[in-house]
Protein backbone atom coordinates (compact mmCIF):
# COMPACT_ATOMS: atom_id res chain seq x y z
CA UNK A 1 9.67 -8.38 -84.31
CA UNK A 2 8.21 -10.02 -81.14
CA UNK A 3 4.91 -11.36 -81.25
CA UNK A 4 2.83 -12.22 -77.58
CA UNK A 5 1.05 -14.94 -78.53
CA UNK A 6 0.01 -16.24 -75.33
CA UNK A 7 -3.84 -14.59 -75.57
CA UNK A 8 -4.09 -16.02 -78.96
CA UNK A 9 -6.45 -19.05 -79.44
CA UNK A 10 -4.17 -20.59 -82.48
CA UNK A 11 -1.27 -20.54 -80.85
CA UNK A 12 0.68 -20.99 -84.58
CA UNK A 13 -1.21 -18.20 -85.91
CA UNK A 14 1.31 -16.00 -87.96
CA UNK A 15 2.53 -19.00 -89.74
CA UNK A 16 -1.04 -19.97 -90.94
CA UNK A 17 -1.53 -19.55 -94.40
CA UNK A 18 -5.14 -17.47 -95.27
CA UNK A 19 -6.50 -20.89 -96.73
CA UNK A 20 -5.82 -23.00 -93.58
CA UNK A 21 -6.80 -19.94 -91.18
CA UNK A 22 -10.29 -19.88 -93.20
CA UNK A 23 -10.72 -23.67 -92.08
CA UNK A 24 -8.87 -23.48 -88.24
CA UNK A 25 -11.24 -20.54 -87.21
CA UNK A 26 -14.36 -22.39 -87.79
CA UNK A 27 -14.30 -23.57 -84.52
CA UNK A 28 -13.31 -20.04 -82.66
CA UNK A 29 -16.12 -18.08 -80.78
CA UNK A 30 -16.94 -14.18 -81.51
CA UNK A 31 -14.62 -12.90 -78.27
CA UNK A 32 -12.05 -15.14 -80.14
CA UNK A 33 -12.06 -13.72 -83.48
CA UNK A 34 -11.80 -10.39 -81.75
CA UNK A 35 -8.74 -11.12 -80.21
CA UNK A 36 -7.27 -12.51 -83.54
CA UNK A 37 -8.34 -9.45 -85.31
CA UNK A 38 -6.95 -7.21 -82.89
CA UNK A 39 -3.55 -8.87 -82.81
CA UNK A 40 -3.82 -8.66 -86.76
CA UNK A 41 -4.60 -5.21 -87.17
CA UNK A 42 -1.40 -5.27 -83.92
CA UNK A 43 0.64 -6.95 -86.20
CA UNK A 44 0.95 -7.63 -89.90
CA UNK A 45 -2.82 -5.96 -90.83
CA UNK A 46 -3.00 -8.40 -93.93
CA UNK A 47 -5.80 -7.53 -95.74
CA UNK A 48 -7.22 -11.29 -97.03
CA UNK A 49 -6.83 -12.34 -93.08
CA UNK A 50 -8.95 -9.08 -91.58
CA UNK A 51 -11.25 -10.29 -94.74
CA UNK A 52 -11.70 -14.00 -93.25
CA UNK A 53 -11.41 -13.57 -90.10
CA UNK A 54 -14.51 -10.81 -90.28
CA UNK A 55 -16.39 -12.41 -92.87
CA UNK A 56 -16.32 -15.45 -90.01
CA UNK A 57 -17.45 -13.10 -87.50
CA UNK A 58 -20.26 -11.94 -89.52
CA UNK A 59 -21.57 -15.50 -90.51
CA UNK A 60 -21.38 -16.15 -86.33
CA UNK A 61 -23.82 -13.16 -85.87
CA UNK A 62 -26.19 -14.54 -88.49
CA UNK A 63 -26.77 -17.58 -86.71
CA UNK A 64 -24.09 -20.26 -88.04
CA UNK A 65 -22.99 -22.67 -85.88
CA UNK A 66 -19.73 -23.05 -84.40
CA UNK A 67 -17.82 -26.12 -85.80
CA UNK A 68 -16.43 -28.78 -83.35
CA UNK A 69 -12.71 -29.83 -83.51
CA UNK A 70 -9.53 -28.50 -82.01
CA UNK A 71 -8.10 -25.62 -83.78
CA UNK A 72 -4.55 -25.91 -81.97
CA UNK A 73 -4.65 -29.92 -83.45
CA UNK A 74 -3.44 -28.68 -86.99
CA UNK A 75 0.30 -30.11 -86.87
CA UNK A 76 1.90 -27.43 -89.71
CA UNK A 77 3.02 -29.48 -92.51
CA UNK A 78 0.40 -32.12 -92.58
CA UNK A 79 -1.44 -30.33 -95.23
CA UNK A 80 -2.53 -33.11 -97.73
CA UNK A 81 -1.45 -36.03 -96.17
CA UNK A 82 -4.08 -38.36 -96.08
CA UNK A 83 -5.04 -41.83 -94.36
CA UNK A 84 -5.01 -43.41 -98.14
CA UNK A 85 -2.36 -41.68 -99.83
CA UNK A 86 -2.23 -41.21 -103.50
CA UNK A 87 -2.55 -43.62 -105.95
CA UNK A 88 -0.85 -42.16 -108.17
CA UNK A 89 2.79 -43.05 -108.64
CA UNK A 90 5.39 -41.89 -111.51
CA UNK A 91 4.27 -45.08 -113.38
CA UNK A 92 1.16 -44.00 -113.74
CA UNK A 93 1.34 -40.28 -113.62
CA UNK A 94 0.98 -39.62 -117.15
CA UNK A 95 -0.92 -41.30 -120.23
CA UNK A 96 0.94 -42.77 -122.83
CA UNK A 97 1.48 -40.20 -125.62
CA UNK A 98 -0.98 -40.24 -128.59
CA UNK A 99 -1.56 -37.98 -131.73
CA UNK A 100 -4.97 -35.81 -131.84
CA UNK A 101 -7.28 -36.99 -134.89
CA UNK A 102 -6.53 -34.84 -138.06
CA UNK A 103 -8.63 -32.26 -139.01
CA UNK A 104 -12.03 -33.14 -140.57
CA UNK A 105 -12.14 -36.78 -138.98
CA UNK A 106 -13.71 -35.78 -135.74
CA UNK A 107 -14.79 -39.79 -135.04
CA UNK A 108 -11.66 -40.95 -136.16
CA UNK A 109 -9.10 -41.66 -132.86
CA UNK A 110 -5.70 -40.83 -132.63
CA UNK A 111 -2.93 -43.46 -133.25
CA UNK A 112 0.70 -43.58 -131.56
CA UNK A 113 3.35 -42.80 -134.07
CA UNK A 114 5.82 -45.32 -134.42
CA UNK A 115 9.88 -44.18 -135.31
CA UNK A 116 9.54 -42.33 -138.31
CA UNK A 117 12.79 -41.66 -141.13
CA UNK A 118 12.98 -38.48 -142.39
């Protein structure tokens, strides 16, 4: 299928998933939306995308404010990468293993089983 994107104001558009277009189009204008939505309905006609894309419109009519940025800045496959990174490493994914309290002893805390025979 060939796609024209050259009127388009993501130029990465069809490979946007709904969750990042919801963010990237914060920054678009009414005439802009109305070109996506055209090329949508064009296109693929994805239901959750005409959803966002007019909801968006509709919140621009009420008044809300356009949000500043570059929506063509998104470099696809950045997603989650952040300036810190996670501090979480394999040592430290997972807490060491301990039993639940039995029944009946709500207040009493759960101890590690040692090897156990039979």
């Amino acid at each position: 299928m060939t796609t024209d994107h050259g009127g388009l104001p993501l130029p990465d558009y069809d490979r946007l998933s709904v969750g990042t277009l919801e963010h990237r189009i914060r920054t678009l204008s009414v005439p802009e939306l109305d070109r996506l939505l055209h090329y949508e309905h064009q296109h693929a006609d994805r239901a959750m995308v005409v959803q966002v894309l007019t909801a968006r419109k509709r919140q621009l009519d009420a008044g809300a404010p356009l949000s500043s940025g570059n929506p063509a800045a998104f470099k696809p496959g950045t997603a989650g990468q952040g300036r810190g990174g996670s501090p979480v490493s394999p040592a430290t994914a997972s807490p060491e293993p301990a039993n639940p309290p039995t029944h009946g002893a709500p207040d009493q805390r759960g101890e590690p089983k040692g090897d156990r025979t039979g």
